[in-house]
PDB file of N, CA and C in Angstrom:
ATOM      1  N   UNK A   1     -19.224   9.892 -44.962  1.00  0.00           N
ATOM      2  CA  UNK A   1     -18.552   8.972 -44.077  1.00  0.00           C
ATOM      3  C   UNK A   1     -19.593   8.098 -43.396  1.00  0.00           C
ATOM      4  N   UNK A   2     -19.254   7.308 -43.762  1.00  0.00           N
ATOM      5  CA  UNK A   2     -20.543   6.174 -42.536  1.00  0.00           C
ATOM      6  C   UNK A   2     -19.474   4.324 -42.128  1.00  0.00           C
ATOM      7  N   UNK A   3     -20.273   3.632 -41.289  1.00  0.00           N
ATOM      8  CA  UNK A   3     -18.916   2.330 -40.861  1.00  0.00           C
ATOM      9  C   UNK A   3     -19.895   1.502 -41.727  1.00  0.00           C
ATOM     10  N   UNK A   4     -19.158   0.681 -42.148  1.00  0.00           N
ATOM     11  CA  UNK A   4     -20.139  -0.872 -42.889  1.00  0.00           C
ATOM     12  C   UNK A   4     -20.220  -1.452 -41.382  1.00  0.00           C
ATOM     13  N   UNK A   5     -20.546  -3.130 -42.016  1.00  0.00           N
ATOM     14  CA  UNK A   5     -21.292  -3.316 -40.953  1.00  0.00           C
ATOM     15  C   UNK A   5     -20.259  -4.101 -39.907  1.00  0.00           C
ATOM     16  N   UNK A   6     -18.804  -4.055 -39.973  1.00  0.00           N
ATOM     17  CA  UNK A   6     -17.657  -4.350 -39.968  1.00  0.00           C
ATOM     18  C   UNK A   6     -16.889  -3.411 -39.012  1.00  0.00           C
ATOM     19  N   UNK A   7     -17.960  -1.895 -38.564  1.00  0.00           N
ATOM     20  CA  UNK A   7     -17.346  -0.780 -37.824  1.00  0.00           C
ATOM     21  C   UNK A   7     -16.366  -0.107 -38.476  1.00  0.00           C
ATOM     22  N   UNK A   8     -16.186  -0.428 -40.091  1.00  0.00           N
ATOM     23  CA  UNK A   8     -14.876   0.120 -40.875  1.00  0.00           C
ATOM     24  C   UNK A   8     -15.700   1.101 -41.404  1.00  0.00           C
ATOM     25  N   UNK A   9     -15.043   2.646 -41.349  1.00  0.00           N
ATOM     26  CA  UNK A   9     -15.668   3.522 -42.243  1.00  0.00           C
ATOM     27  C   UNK A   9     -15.000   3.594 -43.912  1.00  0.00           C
ATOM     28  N   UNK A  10     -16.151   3.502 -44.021  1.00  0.00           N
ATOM     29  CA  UNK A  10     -15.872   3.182 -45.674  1.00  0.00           C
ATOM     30  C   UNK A  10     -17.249   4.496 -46.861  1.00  0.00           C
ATOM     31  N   UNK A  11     -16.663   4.172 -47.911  1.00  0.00           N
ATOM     32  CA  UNK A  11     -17.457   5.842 -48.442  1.00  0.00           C
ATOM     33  C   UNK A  11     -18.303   4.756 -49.278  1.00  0.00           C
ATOM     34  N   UNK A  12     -19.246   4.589 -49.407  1.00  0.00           N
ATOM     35  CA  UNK A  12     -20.536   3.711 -50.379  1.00  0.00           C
ATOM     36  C   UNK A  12     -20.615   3.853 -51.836  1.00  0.00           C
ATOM     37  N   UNK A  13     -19.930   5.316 -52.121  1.00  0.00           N
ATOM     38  CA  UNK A  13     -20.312   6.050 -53.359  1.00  0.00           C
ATOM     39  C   UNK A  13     -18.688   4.950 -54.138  1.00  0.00           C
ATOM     40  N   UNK A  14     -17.463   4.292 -53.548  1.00  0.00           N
ATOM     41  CA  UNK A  14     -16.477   3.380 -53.879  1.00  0.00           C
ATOM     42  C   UNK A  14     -16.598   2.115 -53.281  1.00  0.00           C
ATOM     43  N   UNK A  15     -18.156   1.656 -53.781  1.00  0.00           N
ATOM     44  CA  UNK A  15     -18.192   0.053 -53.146  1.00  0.00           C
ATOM     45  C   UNK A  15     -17.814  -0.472 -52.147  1.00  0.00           C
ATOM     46  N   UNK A  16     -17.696   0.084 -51.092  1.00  0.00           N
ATOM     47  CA  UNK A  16     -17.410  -0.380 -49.660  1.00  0.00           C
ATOM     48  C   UNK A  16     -15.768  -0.076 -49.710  1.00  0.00           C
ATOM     49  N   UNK A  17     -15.130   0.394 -50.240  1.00  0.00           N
ATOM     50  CA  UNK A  17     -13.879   0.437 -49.850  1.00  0.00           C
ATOM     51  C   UNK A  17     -13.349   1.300 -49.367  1.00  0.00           C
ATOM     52  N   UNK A  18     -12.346   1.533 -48.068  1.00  0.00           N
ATOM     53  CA  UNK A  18     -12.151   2.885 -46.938  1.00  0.00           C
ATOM     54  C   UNK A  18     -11.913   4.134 -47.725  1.00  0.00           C
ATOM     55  N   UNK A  19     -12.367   5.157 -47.469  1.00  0.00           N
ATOM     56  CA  UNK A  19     -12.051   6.222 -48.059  1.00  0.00           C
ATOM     57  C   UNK A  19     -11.163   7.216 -47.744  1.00  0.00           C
ATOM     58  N   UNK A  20     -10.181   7.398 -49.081  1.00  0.00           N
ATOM     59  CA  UNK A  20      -9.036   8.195 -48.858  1.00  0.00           C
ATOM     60  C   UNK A  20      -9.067   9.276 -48.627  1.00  0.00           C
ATOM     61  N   UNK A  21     -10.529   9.614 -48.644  1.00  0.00           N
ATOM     62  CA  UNK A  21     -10.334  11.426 -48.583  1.00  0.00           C
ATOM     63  C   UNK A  21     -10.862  11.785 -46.949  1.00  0.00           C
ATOM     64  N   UNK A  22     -11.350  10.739 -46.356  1.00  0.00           N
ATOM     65  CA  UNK A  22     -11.910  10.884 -45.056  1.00  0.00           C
ATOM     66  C   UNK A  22     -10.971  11.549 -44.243  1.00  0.00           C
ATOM     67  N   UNK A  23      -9.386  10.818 -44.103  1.00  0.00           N
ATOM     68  CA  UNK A  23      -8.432  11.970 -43.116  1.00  0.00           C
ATOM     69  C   UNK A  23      -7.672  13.297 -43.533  1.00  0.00           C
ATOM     70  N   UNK A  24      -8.554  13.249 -44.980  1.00  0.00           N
ATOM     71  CA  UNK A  24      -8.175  15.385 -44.925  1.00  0.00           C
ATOM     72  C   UNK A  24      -9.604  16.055 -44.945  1.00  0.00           C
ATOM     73  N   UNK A  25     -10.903  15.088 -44.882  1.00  0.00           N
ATOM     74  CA  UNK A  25     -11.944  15.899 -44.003  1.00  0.00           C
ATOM     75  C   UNK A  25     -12.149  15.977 -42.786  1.00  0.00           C
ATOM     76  N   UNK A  26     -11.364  14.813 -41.858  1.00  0.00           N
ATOM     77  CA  UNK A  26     -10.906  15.377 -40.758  1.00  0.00           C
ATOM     78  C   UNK A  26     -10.269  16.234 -40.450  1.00  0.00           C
ATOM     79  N   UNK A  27      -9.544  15.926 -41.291  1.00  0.00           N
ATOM     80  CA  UNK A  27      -8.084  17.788 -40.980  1.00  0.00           C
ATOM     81  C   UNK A  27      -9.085  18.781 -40.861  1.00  0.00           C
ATOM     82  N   UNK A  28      -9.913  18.498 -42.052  1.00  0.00           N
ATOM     83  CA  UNK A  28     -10.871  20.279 -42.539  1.00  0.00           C
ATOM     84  C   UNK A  28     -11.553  20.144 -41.051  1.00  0.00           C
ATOM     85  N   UNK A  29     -12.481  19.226 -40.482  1.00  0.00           N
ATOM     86  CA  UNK A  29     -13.375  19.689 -39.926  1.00  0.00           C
ATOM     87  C   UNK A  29     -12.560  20.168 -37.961  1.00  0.00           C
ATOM     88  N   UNK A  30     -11.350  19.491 -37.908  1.00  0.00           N
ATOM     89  CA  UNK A  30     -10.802  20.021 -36.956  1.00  0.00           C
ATOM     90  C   UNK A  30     -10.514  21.539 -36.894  1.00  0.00           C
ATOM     91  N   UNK A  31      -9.953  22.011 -38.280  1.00  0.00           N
ATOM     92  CA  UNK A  31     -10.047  23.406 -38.291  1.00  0.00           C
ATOM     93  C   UNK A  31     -10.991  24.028 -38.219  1.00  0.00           C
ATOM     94  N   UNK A  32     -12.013  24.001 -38.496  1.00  0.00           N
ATOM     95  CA  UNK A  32     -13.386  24.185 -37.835  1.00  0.00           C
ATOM     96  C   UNK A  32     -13.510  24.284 -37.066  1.00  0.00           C
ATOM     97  N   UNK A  33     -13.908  23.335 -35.967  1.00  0.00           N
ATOM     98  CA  UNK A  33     -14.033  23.437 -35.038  1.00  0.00           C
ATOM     99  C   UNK A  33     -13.133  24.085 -33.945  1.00  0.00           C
ATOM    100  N   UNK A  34     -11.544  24.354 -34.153  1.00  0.00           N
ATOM    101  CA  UNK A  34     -11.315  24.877 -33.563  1.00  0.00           C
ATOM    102  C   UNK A  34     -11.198  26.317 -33.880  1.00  0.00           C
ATOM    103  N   UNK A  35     -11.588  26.740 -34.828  1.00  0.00           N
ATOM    104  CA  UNK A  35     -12.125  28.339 -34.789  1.00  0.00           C
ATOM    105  C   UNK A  35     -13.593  28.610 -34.553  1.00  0.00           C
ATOM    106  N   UNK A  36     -13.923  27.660 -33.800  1.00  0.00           N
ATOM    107  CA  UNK A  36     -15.480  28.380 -32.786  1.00  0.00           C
ATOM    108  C   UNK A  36     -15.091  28.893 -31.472  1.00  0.00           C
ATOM    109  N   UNK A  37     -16.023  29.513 -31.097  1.00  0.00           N
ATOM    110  CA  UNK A  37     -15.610  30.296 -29.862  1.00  0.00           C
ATOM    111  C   UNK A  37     -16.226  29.223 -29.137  1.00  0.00           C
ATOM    112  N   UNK A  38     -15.578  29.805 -27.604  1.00  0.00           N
ATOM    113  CA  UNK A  38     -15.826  28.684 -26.756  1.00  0.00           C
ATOM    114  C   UNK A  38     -17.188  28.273 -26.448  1.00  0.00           C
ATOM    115  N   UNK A  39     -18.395  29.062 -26.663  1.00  0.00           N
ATOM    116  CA  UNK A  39     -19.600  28.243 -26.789  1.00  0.00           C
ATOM    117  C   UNK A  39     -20.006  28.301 -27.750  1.00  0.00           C
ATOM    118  N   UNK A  40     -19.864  28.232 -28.982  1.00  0.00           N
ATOM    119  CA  UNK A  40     -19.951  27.821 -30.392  1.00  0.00           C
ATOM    120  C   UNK A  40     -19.198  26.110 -30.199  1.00  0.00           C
ATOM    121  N   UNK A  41     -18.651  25.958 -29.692  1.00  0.00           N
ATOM    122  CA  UNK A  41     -17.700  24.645 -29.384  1.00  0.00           C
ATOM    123  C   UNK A  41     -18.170  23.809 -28.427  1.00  0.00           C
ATOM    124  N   UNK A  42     -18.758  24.130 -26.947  1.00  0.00           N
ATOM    125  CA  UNK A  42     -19.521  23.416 -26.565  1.00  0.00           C
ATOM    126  C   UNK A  42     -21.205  23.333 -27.053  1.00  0.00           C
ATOM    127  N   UNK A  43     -21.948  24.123 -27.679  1.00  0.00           N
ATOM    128  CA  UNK A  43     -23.064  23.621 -28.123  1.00  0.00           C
ATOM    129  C   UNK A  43     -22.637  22.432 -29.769  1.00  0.00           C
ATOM    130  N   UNK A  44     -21.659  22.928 -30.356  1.00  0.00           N
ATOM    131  CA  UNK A  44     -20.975  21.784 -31.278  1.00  0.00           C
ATOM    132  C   UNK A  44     -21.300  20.050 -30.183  1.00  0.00           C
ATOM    133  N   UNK A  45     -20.369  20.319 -29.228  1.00  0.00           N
ATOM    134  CA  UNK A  45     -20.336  18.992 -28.702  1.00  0.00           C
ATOM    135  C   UNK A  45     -21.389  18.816 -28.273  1.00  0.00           C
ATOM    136  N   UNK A  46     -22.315  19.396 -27.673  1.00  0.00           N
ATOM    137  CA  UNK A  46     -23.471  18.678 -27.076  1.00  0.00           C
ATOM    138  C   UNK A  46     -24.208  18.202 -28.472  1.00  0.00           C
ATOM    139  N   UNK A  47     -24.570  19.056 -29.380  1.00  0.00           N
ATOM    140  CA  UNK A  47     -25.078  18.388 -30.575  1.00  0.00           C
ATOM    141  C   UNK A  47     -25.259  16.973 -30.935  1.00  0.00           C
ATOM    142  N   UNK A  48     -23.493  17.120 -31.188  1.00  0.00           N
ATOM    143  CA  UNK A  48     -22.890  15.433 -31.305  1.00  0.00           C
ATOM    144  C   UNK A  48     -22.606  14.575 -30.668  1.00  0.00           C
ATOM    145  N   UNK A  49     -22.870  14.872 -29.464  1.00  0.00           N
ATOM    146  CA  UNK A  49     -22.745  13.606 -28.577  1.00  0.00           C
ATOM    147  C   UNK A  49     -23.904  13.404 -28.553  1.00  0.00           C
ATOM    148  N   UNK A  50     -25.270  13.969 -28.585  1.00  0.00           N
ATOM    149  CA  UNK A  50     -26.313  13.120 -28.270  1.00  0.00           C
ATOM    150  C   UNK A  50     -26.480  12.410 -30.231  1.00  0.00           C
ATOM    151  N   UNK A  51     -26.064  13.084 -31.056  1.00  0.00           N
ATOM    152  CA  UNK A  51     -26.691  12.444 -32.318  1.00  0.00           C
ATOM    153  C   UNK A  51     -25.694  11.089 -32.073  1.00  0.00           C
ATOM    154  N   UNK A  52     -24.442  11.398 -31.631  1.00  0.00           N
ATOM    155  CA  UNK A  52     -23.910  10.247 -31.463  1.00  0.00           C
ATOM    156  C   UNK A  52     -24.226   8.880 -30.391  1.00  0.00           C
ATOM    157  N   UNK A  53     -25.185   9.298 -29.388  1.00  0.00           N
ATOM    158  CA  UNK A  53     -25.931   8.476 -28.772  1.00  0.00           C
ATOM    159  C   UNK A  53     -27.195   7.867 -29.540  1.00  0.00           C
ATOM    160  N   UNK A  54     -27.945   8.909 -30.193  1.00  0.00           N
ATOM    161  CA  UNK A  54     -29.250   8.155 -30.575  1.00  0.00           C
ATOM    162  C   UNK A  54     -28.073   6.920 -31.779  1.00  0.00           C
ATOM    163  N   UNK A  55     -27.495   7.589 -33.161  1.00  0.00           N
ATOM    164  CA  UNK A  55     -27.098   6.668 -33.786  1.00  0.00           C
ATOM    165  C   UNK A  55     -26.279   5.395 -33.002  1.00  0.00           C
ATOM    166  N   UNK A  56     -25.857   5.328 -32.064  1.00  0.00           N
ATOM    167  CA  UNK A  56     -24.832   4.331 -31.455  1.00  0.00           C
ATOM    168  C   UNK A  56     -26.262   3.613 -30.986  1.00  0.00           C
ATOM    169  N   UNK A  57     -27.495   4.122 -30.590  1.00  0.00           N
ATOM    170  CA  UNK A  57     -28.496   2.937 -30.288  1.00  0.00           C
ATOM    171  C   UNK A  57     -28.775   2.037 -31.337  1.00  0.00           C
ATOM    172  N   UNK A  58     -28.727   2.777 -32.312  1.00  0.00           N
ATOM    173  CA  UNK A  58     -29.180   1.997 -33.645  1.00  0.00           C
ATOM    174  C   UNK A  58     -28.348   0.521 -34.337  1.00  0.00           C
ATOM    175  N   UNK A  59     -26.741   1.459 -33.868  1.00  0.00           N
ATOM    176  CA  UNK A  59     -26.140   0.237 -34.398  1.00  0.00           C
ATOM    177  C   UNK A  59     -25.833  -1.014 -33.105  1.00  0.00           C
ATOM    178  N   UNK A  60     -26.597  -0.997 -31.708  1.00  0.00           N
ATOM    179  CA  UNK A  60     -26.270  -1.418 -30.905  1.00  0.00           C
ATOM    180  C   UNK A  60     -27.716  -2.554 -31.357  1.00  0.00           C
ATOM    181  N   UNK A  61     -28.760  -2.185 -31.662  1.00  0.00           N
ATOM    182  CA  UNK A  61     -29.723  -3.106 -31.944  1.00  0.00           C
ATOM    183  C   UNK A  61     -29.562  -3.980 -33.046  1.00  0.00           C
ATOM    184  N   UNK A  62     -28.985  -3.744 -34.170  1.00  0.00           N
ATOM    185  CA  UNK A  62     -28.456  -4.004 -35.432  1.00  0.00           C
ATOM    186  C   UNK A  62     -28.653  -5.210 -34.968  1.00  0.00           C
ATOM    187  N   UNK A  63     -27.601  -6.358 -34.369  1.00  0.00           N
ATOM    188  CA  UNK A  63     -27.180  -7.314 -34.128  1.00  0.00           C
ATOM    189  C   UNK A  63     -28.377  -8.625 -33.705  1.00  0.00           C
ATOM    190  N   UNK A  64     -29.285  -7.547 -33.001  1.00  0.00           N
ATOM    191  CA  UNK A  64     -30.415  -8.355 -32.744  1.00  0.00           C
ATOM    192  C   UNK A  64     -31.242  -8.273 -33.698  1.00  0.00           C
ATOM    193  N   UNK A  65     -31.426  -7.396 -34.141  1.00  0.00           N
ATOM    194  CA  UNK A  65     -32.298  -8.148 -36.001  1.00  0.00           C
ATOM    195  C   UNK A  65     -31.499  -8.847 -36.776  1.00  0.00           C
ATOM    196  N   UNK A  66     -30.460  -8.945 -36.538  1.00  0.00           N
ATOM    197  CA  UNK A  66     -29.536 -10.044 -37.909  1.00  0.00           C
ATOM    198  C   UNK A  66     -30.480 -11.246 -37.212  1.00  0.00           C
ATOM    199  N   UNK A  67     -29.728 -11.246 -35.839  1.00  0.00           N
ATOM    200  CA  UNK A  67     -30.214 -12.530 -35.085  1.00  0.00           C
ATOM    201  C   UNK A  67     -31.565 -12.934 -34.750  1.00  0.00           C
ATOM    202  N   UNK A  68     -32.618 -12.126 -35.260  1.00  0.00           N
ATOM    203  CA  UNK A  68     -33.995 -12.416 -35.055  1.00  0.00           C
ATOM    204  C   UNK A  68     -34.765 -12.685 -33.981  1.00  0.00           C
ATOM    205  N   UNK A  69     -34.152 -11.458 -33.450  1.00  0.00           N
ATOM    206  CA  UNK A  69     -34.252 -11.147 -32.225  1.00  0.00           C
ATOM    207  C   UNK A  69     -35.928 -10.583 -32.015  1.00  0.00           C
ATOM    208  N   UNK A  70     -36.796 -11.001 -31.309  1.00  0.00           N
ATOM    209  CA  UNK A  70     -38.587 -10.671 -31.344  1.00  0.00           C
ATOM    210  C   UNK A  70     -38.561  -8.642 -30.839  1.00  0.00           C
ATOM    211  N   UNK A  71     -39.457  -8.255 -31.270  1.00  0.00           N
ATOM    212  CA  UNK A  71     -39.896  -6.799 -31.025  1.00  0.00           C
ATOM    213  C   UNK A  71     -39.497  -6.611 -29.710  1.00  0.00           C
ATOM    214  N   UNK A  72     -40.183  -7.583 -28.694  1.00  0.00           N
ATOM    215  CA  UNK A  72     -40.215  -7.805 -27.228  1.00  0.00           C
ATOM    216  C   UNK A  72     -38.342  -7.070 -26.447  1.00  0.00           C
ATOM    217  N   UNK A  73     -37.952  -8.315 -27.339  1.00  0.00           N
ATOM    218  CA  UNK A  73     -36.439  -8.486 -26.790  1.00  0.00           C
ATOM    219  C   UNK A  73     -36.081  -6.587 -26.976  1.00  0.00           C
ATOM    220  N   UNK A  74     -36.059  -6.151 -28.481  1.00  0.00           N
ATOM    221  CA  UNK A  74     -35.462  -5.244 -29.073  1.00  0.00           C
ATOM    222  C   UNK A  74     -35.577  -3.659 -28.155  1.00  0.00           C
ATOM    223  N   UNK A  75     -37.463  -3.862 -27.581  1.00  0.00           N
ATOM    224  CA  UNK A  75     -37.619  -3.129 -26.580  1.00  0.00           C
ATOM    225  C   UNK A  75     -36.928  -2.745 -25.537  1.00  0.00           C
ATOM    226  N   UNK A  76     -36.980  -3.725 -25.191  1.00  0.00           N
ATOM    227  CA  UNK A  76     -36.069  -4.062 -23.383  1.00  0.00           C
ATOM    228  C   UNK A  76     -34.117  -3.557 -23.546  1.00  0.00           C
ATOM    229  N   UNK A  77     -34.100  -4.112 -24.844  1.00  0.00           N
ATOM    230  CA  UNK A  77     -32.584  -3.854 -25.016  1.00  0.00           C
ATOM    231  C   UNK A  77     -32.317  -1.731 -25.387  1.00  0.00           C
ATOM    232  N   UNK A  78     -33.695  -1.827 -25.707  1.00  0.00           N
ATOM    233  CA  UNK A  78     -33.395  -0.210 -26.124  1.00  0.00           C
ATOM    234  C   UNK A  78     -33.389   0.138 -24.702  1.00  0.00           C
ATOM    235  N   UNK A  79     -34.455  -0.188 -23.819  1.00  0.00           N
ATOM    236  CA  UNK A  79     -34.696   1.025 -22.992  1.00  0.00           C
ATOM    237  C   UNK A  79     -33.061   0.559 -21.325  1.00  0.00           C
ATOM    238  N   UNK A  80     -32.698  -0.345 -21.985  1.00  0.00           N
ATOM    239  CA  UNK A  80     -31.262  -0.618 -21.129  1.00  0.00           C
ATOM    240  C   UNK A  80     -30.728   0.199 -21.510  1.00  0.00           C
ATOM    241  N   UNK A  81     -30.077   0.588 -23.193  1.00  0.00           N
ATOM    242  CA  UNK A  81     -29.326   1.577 -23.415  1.00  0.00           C
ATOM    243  C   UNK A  81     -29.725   3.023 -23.006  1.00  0.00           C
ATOM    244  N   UNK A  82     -30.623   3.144 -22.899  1.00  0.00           N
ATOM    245  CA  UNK A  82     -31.281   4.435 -22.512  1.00  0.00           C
ATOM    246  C   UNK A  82     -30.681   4.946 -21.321  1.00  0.00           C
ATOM    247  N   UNK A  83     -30.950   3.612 -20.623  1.00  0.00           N
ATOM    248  CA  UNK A  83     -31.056   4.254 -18.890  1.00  0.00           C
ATOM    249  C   UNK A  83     -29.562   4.403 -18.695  1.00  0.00           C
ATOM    250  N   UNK A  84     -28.731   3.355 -19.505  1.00  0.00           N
ATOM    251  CA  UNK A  84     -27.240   3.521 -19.490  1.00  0.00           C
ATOM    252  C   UNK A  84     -26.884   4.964 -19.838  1.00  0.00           C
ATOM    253  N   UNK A  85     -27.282   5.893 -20.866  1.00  0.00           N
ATOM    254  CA  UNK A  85     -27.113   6.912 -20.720  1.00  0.00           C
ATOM    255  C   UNK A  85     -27.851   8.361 -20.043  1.00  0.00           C
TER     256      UNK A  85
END
């Protein structure tokens, strides 16, 4: 599962086109998760919320390298997101 550059998740391995099997690996991975015990479930979430922070920096800079945006700028914009979280 990953988003193009469109925020649409789409599977790469079918040329950019959304993938059908993504909402019964959601199903699977909800069942999962809800047969962890209750701190099996919060170290789950802390996991992913920070991988989901570092990756959300990544695609937050994206925009400024399309736009050619200098090292300088890219800096300053990281360490905003930072402090935001």
């Amino acid at each position: 599962m990953c988003k193009d550059d469109d925020g649409v998740q789409v599977n790469l391995y079918l040329y950019r086109k959304p993938d059908s099997l993504k909402p019964v690996l959601d199903r699977v991975l909800e069942h999962i998760v809800a047969a962890f015990s209750e701190k099996d479930r919060e170290f789950y979430e802390r996991e992913f919320s920070f991988f989901n922070q570092v990756t959300g920096i990544s695609g937050s800079l994206k925009p400024l390298v399309q736009a050619g945006a200098t090292k300088a700028d890219k800096k300053v914009c990281k360490s905003l997101i930072l402090e935001k979280n």
